[in-house]
Protein backbone atom coordinates (compact mmCIF):
# COMPACT_ATOMS: atom_id res chain seq x y z
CA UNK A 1 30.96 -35.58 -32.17
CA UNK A 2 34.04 -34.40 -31.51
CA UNK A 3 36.39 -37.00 -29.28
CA UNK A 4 38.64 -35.17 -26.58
CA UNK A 5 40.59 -38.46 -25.14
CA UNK A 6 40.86 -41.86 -27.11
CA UNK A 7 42.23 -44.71 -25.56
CA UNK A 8 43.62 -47.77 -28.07
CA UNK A 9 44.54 -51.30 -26.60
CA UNK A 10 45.70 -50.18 -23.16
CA UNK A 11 47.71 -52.86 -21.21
CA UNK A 12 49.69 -52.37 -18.13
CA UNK A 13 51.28 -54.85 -15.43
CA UNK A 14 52.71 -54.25 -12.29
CA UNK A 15 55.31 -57.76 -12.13
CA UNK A 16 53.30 -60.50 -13.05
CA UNK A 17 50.15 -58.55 -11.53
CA UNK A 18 48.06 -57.96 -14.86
CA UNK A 19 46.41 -54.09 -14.06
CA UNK A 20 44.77 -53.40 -17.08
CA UNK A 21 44.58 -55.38 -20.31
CA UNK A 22 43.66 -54.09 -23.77
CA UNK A 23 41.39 -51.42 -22.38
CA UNK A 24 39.61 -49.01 -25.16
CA UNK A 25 37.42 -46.11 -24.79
CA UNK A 26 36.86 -42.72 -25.98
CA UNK A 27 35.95 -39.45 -24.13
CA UNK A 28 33.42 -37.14 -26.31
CA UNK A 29 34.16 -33.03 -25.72
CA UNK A 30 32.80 -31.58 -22.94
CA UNK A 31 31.60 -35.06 -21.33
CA UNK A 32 31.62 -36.39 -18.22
CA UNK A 33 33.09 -39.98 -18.50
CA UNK A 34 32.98 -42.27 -15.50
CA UNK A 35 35.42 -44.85 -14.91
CA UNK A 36 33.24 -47.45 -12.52
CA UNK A 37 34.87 -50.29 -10.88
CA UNK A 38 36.24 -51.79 -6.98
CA UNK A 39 39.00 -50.92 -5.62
CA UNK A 40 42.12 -52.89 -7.57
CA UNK A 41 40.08 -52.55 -11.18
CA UNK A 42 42.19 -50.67 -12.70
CA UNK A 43 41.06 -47.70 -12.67
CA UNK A 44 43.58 -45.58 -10.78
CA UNK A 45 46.01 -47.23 -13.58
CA UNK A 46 44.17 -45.57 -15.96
CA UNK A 47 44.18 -42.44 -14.87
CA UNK A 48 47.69 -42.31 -14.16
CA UNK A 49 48.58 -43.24 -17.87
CA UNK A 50 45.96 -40.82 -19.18
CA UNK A 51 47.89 -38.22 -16.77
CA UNK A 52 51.21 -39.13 -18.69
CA UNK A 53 52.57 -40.13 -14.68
CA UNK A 54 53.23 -43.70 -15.62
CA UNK A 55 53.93 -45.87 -19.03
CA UNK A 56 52.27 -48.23 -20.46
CA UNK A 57 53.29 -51.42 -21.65
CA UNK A 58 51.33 -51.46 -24.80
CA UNK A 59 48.77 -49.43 -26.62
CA UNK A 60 48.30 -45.88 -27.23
CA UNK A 61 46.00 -42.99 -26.08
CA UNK A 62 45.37 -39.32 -26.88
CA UNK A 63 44.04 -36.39 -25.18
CA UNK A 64 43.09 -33.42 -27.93
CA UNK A 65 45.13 -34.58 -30.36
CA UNK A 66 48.45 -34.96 -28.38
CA UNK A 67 50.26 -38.62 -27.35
CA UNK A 68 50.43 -38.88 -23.34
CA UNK A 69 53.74 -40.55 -24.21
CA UNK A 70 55.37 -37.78 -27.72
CA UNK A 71 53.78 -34.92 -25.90
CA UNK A 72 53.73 -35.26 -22.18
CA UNK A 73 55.01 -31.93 -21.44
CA UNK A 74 52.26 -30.20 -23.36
CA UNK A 75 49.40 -32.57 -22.31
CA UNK A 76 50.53 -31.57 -18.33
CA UNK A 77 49.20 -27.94 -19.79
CA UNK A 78 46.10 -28.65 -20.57
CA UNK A 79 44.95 -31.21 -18.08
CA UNK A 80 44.02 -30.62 -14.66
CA UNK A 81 44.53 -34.07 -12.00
CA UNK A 82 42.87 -34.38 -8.43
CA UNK A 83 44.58 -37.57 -7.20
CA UNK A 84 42.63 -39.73 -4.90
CA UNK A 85 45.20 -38.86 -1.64
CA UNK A 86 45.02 -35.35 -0.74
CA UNK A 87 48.54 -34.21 -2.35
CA UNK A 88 48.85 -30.50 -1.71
CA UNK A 89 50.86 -29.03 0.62
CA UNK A 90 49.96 -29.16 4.14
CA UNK A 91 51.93 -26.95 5.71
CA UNK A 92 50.56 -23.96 3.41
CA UNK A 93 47.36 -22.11 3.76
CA UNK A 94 44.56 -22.55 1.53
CA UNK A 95 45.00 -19.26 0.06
CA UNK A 96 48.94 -20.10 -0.51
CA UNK A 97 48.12 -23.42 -2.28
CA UNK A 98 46.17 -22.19 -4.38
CA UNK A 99 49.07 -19.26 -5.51
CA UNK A 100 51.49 -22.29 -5.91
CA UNK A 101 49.29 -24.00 -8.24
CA UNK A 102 48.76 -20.83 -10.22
CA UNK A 103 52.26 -19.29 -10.31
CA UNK A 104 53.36 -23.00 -11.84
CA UNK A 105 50.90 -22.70 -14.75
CA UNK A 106 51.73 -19.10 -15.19
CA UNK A 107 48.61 -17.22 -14.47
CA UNK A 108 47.08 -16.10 -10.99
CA UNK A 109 43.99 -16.52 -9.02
CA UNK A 110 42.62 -13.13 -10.62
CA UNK A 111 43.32 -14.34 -13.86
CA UNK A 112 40.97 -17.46 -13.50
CA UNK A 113 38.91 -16.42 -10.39
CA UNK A 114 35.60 -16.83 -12.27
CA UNK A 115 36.07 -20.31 -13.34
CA UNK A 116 36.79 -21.31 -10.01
CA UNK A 117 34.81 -18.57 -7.98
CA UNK A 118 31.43 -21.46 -7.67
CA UNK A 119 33.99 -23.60 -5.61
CA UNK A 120 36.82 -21.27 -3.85
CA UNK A 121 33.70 -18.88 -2.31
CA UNK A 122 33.08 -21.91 -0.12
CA UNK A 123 36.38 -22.13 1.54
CA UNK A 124 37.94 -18.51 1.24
CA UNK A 125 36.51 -17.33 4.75
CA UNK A 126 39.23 -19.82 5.57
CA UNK A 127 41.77 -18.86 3.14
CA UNK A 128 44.84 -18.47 6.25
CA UNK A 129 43.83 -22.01 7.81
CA UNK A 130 46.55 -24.67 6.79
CA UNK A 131 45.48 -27.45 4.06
CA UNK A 132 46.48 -30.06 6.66
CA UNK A 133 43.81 -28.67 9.39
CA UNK A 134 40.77 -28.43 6.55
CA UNK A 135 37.65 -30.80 7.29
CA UNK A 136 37.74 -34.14 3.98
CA UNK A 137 34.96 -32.00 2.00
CA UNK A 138 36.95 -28.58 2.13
CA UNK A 139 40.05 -30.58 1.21
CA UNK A 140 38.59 -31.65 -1.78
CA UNK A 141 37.43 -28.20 -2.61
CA UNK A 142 40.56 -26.71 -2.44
CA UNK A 143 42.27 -29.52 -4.16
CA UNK A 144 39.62 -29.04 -7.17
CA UNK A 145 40.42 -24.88 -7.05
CA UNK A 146 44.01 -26.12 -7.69
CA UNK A 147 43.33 -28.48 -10.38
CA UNK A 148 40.91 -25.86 -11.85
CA UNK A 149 43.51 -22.78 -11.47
CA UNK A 150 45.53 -22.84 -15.18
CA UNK A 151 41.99 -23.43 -17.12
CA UNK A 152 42.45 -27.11 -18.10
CA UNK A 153 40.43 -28.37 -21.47
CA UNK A 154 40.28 -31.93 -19.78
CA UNK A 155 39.85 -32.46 -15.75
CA UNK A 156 40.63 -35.85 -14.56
CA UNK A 157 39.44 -37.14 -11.16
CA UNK A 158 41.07 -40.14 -9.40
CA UNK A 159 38.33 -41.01 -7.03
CA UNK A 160 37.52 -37.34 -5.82
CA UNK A 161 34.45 -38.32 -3.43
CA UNK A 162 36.20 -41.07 -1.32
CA UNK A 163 36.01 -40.57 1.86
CA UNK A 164 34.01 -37.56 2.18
CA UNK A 165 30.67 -37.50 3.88
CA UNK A 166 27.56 -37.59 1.82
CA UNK A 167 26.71 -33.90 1.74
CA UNK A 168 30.30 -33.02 0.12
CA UNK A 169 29.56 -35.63 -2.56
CA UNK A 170 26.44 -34.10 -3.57
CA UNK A 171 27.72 -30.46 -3.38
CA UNK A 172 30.90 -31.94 -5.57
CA UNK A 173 28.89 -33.54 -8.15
CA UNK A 174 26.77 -30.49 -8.49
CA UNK A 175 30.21 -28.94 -8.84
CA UNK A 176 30.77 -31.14 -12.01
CA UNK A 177 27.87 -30.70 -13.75
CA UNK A 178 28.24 -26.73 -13.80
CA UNK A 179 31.97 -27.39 -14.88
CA UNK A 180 30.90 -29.74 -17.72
CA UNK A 181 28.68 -26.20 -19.05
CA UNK A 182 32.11 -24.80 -19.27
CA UNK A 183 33.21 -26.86 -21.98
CA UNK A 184 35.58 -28.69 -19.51
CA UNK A 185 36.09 -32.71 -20.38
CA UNK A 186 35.65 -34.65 -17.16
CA UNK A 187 37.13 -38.35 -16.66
CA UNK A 188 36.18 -39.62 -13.25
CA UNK A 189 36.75 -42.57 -11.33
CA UNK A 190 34.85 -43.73 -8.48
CA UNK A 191 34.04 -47.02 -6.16
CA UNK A 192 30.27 -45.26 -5.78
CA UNK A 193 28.01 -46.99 -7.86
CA UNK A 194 25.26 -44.64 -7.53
CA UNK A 195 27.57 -41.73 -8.68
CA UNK A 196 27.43 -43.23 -12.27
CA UNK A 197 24.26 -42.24 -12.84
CA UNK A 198 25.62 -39.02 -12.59
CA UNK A 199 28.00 -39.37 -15.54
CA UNK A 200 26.82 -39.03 -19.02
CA UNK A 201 28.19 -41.99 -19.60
CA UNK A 202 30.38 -44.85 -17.91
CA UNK A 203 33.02 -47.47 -18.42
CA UNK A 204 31.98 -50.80 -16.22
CA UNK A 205 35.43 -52.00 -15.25
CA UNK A 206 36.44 -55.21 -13.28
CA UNK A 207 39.88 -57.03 -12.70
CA UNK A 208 41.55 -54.61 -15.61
CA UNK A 209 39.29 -55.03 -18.41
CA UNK A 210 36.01 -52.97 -19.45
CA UNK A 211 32.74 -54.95 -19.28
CA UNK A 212 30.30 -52.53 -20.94
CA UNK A 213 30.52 -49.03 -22.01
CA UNK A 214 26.81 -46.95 -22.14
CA UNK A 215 24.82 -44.30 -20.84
CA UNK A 216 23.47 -44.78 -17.42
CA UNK A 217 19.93 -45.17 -18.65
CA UNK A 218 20.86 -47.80 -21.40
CA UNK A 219 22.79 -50.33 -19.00
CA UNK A 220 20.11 -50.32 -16.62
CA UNK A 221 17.95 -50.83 -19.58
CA UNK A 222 20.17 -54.26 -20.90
CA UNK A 223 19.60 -55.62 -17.80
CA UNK A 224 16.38 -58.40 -19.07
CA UNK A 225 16.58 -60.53 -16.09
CA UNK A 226 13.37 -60.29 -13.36
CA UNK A 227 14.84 -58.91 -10.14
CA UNK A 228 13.29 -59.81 -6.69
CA UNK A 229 14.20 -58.08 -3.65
CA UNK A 230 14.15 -60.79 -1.02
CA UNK A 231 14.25 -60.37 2.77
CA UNK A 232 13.53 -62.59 5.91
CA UNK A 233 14.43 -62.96 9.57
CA UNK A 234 17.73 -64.41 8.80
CA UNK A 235 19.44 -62.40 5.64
CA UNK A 236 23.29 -64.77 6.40
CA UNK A 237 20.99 -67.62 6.35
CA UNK A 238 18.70 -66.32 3.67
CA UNK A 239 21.79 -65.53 1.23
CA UNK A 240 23.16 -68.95 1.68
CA UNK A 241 19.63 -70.76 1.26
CA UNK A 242 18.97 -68.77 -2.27
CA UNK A 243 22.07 -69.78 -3.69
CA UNK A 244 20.85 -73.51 -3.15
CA UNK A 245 17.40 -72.78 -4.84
CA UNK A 246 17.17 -75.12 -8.50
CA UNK A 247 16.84 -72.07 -10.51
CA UNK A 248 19.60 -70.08 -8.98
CA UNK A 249 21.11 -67.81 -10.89
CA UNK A 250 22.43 -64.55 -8.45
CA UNK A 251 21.77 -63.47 -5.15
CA UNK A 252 23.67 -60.22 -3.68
CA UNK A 253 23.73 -58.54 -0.33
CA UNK A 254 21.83 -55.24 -0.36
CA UNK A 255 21.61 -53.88 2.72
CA UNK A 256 18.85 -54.95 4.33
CA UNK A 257 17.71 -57.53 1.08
CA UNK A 258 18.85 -59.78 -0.98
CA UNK A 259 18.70 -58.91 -4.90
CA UNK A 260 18.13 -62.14 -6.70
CA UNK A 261 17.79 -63.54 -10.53
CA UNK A 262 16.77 -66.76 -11.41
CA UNK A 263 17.20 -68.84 -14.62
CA UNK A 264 13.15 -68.74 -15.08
CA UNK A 265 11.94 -66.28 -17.84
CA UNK A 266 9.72 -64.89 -15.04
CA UNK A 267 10.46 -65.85 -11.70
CA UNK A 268 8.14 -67.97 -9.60
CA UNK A 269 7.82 -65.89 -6.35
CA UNK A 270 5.29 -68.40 -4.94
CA UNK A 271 7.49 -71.27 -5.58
CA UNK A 272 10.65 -69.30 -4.21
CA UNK A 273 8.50 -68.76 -1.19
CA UNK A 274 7.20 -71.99 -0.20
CA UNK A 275 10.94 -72.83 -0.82
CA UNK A 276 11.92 -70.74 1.94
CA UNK A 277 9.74 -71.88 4.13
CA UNK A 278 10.62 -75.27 3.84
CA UNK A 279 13.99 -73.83 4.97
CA UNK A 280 12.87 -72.46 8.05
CA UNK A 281 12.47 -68.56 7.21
CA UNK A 282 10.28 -66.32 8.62
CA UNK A 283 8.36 -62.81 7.59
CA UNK A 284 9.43 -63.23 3.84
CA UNK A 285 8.62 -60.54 1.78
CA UNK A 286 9.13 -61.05 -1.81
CA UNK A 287 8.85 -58.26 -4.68
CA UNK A 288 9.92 -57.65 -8.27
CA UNK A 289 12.05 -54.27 -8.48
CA UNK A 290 13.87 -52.24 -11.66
CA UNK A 291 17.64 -52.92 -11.74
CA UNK A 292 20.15 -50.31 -10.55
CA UNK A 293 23.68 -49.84 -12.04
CA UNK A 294 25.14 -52.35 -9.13
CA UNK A 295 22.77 -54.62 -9.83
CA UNK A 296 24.02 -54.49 -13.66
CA UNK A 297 27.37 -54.10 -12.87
CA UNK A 298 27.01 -57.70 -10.75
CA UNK A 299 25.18 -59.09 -13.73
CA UNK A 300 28.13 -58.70 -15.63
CA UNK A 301 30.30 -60.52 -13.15
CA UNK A 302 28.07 -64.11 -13.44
């Protein structure tokens, strides 16, 4: 398969602040690669060296064929970049954004209006309203029209979805996906750990280096630990209590529960129970559950 971005022994720091550190990866043709992590992973680092807007210290990366670093000038050509901040201009309509954009690449909305005609129909009845008086979602939209205007091979998203309300996140994702049938290379970062299920597949990243790299399906499927989903009365008091249990091995905050691994082979619920109880809790309820990427991605971290 053919590889549209490969990434060799990336290291950046900002001071003595270590960013990323000897990060590799590679980006298959018409994929869309998800760069998973906090806030302060790394990840916006990434993206910004991938985008040829920042050096790094050490290693090297392509995207088709051309060095971020030899051939920045033709790279900014075939890429489009949605920052995470809303960066257009917000004194300018919609409709005059979106000319800008255009007229910088050398083409026009006509020229390209079918590639981005699934996204723009959505916010051209409001084509004279300034960018700076648009709702988060239609923001995004528009900022995705202009990213989408010059027909990029590769479209990189710094955390697109962030604050946008639930709906827009679906409708964007959706938005991806019919992209990715254009044979349009998506890299996307995002803080959302249930939007990497939506990625074919994902990077895992933590405190500047890469923990795993898999499908969706397959890192859920690594995770061999029995998971219990734990909740009482008390969930402060229940969360401190597990973490004092003999065969401790995780407990995380999940709304609601507690998500919790032990160092048995299979747990003993019964014994985790009466262990509880002993502790004071009240209305336990105990049961074994299938991992989600969170709970994998916290796996990782022990």
């Amino acid at each position: 398969m053919n590889k549209s971005v490969i990434v060799n022994n990336l290291s950046k720091k900002y001071g003595e602040t270590k960013a990323i550190e000897n990060i590799n990866f590679e980006v298959n043709n018409s994929e869309i690669f998800g760069l998973i992590g906090p806030d302060g992973a790394g990840k916006s680092t990434i993206i910004r060296i991938l985008t040829s807007l920042i050096l790094a210290d050490s290693g090297k990366c392509t995207l088709n064929g051309l060095d971020v670093v030899k051939d920045y000038k033709k790279i900014r050509k075939i890429i489009g970049y949605m920052p995470g901040r809303f960066s257009l201009y917000q004194d300018l309509t919609v409709e005059e954004n979106l000319k800008f954009f255009a007229t910088v690449f050398g083409t026009s909305i006509e020229e390209n209006y079918d590639l981005i005609k699934d996204i723009y129909h959505q916010i051209e009845s409001f084509k004279k309203r300034r960018a700076g008086k648009l709702s988060g979602g239609m923001k995004q939209k528009l900022a995705l029209s202009c990213a989408l205007i010059h027909k990029p091979e590769i479209l990189v998203l710094d955390e697109p979805t962030t604050g946008v309300d639930a709906v827009s996140r679906k409708e964007f994702w959706d938005m991806l996906k019919k992209l990715k049938e254009k044979d349009i290379t998506i890299i996307v970062s995002t803080p959302y750990m249930d939007e990497a299920s939506l990625c074919d597949r994902v990077a895992l990243i933590q405190k500047g280096n890469i923990m795993q790299i898999n499908t969706p399906e397959k890192i859920i499927n690594n995770f061999t630990k029995e998971l219990l989903s734990i909740k009482s009365k008390n969930i402060y008091k229940l969360l401190k209590d597990l973490r004092k249990y003999p065969e401790y091995r995780s407990a995380f905050p999940f709304g609601q529960n507690i998500h919790f691994t032990s160092n048995e082979t299979i747990a003993d619920i019964e014994n985790i129970k009466n262990f509880l109880i002993n502790n004071g809790h009240q209305n336990i309820d105990i049961k074994a559950i299938k991992a989600n990427i969170e709970d994998c991605f916290m796996e990782l971290m022990t």
